[in-house]
N, C-alpha and C. Protein backbone atom coordinates (compact mmCIF):
# COMPACT_ATOMS: atom_id res chain seq x y z
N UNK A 1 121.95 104.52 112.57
CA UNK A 1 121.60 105.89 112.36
C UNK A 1 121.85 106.36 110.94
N UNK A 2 122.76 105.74 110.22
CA UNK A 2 122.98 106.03 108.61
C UNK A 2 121.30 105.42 107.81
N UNK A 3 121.15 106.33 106.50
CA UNK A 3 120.06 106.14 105.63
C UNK A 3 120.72 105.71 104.37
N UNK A 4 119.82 104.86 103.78
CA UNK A 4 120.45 104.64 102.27
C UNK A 4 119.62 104.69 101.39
N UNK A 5 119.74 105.34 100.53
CA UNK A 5 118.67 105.88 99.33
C UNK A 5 118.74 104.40 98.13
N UNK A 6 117.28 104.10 97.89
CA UNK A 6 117.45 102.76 96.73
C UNK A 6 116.63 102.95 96.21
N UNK A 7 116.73 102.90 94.90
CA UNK A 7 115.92 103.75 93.84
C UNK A 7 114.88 102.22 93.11
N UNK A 8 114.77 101.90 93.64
CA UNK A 8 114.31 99.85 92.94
C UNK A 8 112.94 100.26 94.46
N UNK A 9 112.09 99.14 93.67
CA UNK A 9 110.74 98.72 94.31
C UNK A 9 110.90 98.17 95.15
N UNK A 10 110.00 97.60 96.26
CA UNK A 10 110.49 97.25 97.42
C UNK A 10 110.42 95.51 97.01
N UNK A 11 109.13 95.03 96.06
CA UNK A 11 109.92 93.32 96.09
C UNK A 11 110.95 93.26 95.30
N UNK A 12 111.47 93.88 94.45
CA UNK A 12 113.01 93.78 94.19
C UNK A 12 114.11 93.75 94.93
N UNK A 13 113.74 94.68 95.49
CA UNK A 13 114.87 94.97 96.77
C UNK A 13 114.57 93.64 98.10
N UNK A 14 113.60 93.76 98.10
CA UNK A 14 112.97 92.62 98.90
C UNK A 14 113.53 90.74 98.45
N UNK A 15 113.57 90.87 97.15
CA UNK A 15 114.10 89.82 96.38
C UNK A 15 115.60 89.51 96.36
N UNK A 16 116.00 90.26 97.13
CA UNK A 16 117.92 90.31 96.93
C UNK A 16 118.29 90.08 98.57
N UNK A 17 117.29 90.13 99.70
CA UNK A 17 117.84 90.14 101.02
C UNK A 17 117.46 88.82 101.33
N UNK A 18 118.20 88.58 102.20
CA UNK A 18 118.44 86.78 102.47
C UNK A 18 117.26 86.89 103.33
N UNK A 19 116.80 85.87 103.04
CA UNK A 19 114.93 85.10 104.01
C UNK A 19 115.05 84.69 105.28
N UNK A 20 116.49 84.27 105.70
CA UNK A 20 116.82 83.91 107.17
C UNK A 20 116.93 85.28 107.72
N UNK A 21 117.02 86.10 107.42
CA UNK A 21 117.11 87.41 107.85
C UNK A 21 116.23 88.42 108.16
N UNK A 22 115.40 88.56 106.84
CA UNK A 22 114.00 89.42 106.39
C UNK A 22 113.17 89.25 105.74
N UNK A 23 111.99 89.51 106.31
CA UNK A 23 110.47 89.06 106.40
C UNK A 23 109.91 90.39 105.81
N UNK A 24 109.26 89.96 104.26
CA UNK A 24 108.24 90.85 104.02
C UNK A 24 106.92 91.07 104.75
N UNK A 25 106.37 92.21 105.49
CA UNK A 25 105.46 91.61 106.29
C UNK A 25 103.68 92.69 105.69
N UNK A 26 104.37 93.51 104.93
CA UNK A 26 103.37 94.50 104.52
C UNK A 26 103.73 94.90 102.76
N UNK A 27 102.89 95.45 101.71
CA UNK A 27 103.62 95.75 100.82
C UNK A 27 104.50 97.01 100.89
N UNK A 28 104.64 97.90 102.29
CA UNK A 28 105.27 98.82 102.23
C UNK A 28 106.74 98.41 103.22
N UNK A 29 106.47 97.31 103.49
CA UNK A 29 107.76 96.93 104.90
C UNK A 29 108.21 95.60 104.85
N UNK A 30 109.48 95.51 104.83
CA UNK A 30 110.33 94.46 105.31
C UNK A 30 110.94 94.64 106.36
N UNK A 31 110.93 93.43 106.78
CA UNK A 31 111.83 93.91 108.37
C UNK A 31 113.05 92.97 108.60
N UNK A 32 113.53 93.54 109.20
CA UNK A 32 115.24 92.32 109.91
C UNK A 32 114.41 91.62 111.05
N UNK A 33 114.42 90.21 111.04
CA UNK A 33 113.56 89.24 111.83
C UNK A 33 114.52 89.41 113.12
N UNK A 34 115.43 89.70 112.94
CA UNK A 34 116.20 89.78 114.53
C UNK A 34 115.40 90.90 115.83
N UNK A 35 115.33 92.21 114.57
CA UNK A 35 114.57 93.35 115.29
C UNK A 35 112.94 93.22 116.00
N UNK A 36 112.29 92.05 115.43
CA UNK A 36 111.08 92.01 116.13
C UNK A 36 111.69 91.46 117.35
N UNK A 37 110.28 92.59 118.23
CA UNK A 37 110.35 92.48 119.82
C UNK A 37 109.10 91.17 120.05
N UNK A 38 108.38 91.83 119.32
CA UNK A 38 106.50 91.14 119.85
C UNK A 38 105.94 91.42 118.61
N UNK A 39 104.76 90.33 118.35
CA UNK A 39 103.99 89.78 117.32
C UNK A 39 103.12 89.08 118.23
N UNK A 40 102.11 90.17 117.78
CA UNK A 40 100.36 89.82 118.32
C UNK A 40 99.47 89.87 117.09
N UNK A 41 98.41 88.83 117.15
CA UNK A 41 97.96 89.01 115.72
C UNK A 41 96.75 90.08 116.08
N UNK A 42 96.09 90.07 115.31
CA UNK A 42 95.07 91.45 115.61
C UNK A 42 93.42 91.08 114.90
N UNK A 43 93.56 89.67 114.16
CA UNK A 43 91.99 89.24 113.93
C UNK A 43 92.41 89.50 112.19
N UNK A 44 91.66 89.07 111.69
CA UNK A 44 91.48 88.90 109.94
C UNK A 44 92.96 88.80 109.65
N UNK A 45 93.69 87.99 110.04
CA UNK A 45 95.11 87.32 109.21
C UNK A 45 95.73 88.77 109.58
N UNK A 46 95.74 89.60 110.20
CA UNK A 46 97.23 90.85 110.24
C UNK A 46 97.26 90.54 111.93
N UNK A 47 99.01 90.96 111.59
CA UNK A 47 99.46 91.03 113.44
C UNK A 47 100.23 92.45 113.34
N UNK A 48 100.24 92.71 114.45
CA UNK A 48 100.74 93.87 115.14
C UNK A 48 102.58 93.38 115.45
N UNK A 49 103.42 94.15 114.91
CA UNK A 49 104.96 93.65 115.06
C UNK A 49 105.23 95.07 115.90
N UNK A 50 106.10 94.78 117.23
CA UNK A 50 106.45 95.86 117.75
C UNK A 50 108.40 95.26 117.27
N UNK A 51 109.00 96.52 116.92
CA UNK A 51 110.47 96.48 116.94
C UNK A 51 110.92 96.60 118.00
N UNK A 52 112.34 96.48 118.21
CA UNK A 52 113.20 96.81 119.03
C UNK A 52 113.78 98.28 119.22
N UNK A 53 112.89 98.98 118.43
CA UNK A 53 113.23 100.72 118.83
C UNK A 53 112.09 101.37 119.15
N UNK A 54 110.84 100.42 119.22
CA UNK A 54 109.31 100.92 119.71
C UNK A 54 108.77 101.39 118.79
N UNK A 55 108.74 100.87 117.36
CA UNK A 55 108.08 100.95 116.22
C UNK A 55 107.08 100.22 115.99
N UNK A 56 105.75 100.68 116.03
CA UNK A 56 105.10 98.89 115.84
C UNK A 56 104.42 99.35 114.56
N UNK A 57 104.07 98.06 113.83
CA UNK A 57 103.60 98.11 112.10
C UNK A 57 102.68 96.99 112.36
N UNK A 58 101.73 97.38 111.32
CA UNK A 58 100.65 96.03 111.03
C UNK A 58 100.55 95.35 109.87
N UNK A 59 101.18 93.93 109.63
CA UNK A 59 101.62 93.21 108.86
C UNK A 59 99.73 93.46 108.06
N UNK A 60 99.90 93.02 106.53
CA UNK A 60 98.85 92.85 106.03
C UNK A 60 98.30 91.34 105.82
N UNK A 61 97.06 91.03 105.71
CA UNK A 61 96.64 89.65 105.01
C UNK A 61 97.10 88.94 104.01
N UNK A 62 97.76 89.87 102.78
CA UNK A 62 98.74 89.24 102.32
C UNK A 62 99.69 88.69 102.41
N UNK A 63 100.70 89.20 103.40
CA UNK A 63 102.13 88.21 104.10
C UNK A 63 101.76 87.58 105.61
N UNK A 64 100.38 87.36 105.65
CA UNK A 64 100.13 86.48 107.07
C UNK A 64 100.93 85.31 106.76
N UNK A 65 100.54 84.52 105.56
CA UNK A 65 102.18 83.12 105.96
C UNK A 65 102.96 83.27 106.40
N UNK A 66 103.76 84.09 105.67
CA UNK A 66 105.28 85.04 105.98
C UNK A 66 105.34 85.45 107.88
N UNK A 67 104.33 85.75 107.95
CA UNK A 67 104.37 85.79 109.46
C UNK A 67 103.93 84.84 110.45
N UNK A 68 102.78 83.80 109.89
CA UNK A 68 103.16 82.76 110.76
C UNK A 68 104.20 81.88 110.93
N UNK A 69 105.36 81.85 110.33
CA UNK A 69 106.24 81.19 109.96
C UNK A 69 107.19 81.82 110.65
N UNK A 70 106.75 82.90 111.40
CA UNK A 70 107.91 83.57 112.24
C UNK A 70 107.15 82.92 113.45
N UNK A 71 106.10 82.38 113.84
CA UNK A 71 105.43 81.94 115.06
C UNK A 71 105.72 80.37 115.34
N UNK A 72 105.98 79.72 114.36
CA UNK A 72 106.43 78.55 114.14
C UNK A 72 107.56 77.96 114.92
């Protein structure tokens, strides 16, 4: 429930969190790989990630590796 304000870009910030952990999956989102619930892909390289608080986001064509590699 706490927020933390970070004044840095997100692949910077993105660049400092451990990879066993978090998955860039959009250029606006990283996520904690623990928190995905479900990963459905959705057609042209993006999938649909639902969280564990009923958030769902749509990874872009750009980090489709990044996300098949969570299917792996």
């Amino acid at each position: 429930g706490r927020r933390h304000l970070v004044r840095d870009t997100l692949h910077v910030l993105a660049s400092r969190l451990d990879p066993a952990e978090f998955v860039r999956v959009h250029r606006s989102h990283a996520v904690r790989i623990d928190r995905i619930r479900r990963l459905e892909p959705c057609g042209h390289g993006e999938y649909e990630l639902t969280m564990a608080d009923g958030t769902k986001l749509t990874s872009s064509r750009s980090y489709r590796e990044q996300v098949r590699r969570l299917l792996g």
